[in-house]
C-alpha atoms as a PDB file:
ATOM      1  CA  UNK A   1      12.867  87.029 134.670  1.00  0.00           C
ATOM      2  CA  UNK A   2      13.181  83.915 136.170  1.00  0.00           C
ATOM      3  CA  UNK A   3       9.905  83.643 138.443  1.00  0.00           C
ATOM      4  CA  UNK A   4       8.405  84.838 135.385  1.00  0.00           C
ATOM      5  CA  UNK A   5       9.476  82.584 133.432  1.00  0.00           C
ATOM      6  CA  UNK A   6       8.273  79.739 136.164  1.00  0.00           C
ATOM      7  CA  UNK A   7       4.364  81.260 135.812  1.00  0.00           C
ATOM      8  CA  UNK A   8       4.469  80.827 131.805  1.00  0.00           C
ATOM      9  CA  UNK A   9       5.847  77.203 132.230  1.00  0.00           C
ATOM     10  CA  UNK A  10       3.009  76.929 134.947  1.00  0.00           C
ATOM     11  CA  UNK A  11       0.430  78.001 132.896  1.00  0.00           C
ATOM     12  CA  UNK A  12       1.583  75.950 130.019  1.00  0.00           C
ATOM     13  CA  UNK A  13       1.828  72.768 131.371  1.00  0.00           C
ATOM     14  CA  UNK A  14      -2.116  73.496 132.840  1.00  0.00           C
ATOM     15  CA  UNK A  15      -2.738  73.929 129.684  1.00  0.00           C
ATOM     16  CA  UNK A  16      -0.570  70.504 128.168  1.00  0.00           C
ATOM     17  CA  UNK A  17      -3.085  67.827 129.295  1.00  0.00           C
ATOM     18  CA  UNK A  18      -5.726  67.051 127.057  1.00  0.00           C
ATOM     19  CA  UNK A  19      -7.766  66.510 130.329  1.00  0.00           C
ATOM     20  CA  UNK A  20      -6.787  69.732 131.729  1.00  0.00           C
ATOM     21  CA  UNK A  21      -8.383  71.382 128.852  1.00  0.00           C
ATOM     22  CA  UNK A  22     -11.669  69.370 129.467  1.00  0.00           C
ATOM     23  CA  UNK A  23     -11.962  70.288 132.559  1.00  0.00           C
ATOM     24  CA  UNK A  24     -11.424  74.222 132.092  1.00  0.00           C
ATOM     25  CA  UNK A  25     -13.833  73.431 129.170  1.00  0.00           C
ATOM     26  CA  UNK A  26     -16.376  71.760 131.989  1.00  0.00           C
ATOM     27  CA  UNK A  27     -15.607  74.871 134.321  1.00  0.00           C
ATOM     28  CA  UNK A  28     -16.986  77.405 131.330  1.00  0.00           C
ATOM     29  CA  UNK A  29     -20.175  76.975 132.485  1.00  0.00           C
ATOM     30  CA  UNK A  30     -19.692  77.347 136.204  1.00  0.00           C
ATOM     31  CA  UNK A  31     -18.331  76.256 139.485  1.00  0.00           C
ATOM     32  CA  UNK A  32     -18.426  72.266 139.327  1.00  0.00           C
ATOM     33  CA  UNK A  33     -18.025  70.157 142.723  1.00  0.00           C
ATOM     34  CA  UNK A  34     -15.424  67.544 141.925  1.00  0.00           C
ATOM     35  CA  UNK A  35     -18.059  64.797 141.959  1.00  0.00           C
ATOM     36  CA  UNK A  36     -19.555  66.325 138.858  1.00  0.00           C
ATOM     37  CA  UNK A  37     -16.084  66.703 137.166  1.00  0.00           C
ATOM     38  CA  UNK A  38     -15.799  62.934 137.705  1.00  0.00           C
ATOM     39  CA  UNK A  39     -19.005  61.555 136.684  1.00  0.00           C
ATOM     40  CA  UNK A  40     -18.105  64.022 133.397  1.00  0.00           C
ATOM     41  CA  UNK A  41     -14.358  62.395 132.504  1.00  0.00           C
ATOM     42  CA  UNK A  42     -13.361  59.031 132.301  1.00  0.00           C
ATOM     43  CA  UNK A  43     -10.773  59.227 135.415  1.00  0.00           C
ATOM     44  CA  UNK A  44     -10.472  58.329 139.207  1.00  0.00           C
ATOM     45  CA  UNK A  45     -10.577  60.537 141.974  1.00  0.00           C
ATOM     46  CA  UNK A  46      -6.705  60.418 142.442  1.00  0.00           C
ATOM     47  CA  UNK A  47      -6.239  61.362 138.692  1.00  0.00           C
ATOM     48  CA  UNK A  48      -8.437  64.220 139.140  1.00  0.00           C
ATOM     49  CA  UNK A  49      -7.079  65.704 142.142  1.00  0.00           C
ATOM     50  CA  UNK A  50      -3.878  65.313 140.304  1.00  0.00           C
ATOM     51  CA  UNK A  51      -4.935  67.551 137.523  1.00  0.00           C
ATOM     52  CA  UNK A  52      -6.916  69.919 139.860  1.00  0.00           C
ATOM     53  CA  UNK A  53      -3.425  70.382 141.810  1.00  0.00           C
ATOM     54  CA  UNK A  54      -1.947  71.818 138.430  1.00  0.00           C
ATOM     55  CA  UNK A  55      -4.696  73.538 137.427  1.00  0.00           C
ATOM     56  CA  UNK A  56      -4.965  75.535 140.735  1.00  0.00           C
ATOM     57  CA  UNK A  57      -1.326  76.182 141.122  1.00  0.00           C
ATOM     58  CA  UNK A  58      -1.301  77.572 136.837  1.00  0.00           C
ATOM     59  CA  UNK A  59      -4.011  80.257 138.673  1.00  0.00           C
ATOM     60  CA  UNK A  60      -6.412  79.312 135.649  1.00  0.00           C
ATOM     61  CA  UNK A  61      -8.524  77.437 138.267  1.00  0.00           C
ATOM     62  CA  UNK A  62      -9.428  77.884 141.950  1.00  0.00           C
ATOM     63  CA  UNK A  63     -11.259  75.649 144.624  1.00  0.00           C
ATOM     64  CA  UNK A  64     -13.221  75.968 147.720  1.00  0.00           C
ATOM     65  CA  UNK A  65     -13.659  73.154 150.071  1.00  0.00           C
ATOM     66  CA  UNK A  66     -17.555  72.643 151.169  1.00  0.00           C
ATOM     67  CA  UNK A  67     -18.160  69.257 153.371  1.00  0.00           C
ATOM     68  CA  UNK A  68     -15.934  66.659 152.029  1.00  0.00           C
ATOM     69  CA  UNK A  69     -15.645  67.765 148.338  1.00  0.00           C
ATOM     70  CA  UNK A  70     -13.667  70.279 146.576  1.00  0.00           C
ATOM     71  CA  UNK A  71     -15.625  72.809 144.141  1.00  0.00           C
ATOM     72  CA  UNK A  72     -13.814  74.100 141.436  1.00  0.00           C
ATOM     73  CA  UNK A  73     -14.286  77.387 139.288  1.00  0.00           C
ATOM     74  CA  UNK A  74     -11.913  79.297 136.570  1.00  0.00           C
ATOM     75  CA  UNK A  75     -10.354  82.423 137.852  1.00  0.00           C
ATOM     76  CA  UNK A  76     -10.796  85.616 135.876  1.00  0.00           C
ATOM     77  CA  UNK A  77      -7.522  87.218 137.387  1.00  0.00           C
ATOM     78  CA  UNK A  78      -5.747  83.942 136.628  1.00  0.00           C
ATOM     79  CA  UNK A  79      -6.642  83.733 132.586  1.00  0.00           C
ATOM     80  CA  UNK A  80      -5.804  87.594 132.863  1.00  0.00           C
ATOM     81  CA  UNK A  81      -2.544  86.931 134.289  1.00  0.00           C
ATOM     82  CA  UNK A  82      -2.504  84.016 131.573  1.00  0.00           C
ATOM     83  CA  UNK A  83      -3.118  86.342 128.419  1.00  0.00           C
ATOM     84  CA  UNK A  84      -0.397  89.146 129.679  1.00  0.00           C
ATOM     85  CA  UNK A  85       2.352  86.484 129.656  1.00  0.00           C
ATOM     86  CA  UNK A  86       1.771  85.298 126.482  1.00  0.00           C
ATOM     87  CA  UNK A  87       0.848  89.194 125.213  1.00  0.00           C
ATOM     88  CA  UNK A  88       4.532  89.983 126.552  1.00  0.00           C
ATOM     89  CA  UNK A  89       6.194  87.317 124.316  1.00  0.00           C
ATOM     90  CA  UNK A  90       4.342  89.610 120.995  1.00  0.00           C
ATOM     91  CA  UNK A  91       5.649  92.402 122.738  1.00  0.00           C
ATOM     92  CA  UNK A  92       9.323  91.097 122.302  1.00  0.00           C
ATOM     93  CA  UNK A  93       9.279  89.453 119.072  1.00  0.00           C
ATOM     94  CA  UNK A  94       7.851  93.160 117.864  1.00  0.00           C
ATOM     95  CA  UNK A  95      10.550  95.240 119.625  1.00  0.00           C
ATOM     96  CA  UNK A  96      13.165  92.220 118.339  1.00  0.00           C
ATOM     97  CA  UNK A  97      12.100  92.827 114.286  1.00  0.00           C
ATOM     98  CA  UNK A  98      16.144  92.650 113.202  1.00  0.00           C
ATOM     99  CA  UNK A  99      16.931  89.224 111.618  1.00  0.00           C
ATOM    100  CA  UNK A 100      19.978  87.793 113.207  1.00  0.00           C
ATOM    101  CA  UNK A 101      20.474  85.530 109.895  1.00  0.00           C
ATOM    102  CA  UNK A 102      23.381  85.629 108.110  1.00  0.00           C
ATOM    103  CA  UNK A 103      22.938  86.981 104.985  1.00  0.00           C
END
C-alpha cells in the first residue's frame, strides 16, 4: 500500500505545477527537444530540468538524450499507470458506500 501510495503522490505532484501541465500540454503534439520547451515557457534551463526531473520520475513523461540536449515525449504506459491509480480510488469509495456518520 505504501509504494503505492508513493506513485499517486508522484503523479500528483507532476501534475501540481501549473508549468508541469504546460509542458505535458506542449508534449501533446510530440516529442519536443528541451530547447523547444524553453523557447515555448517563460523559464531557464535550470527551472526546466527541474520540472523535467518530476515529470520523468511521475512516468507521465520520458526523455532520450541526443548530442547535448534532452528530448522529451509523454509515455502512454505512464498516463495508463496514471488513470488506474486514480480508477482504484472509485473503486474504493464504491465498495465503501456505508456512511460512517452518526445519525
Amino acid at each position: 500500500m505504501e509504494n503505492d501510495e508513493k506513485k499517486v503522490s508522484t503523479i500528483f505532484k507532476a501534475l501540481c505545477d501549473e508549468n508541469r501541465v504546460r509542458i505535458l500540454a506542449l508534449l501533446k503534439g510530440g516529442e519536443k527537444c528541451a530547447c523547444k520547451l524553453l523557447e515555448a515557457l517563460d523559464i531557464v534551463q535550470p527551472t526546466l530540468s527541474h520540472h523535467m526531473k518530476i515529470l520523468c520520475d511521475s512516468g507521465l513523461v520520458v526523455s532520450r538524450k541526443e548530442g547535448k540536449w534532452m528530448h522529451y515525449s509523454l509515455s502512454r504506459e505512464g498516463f495508463a499507470r496514471a488513470v488506474s491509480c486514480l480508477n482504484a480510488f472509485l473503486g474504493e469509495v464504491e465498495s465503501n458506500t456505508k456512511s460512517d456518520c452518526c445519525h
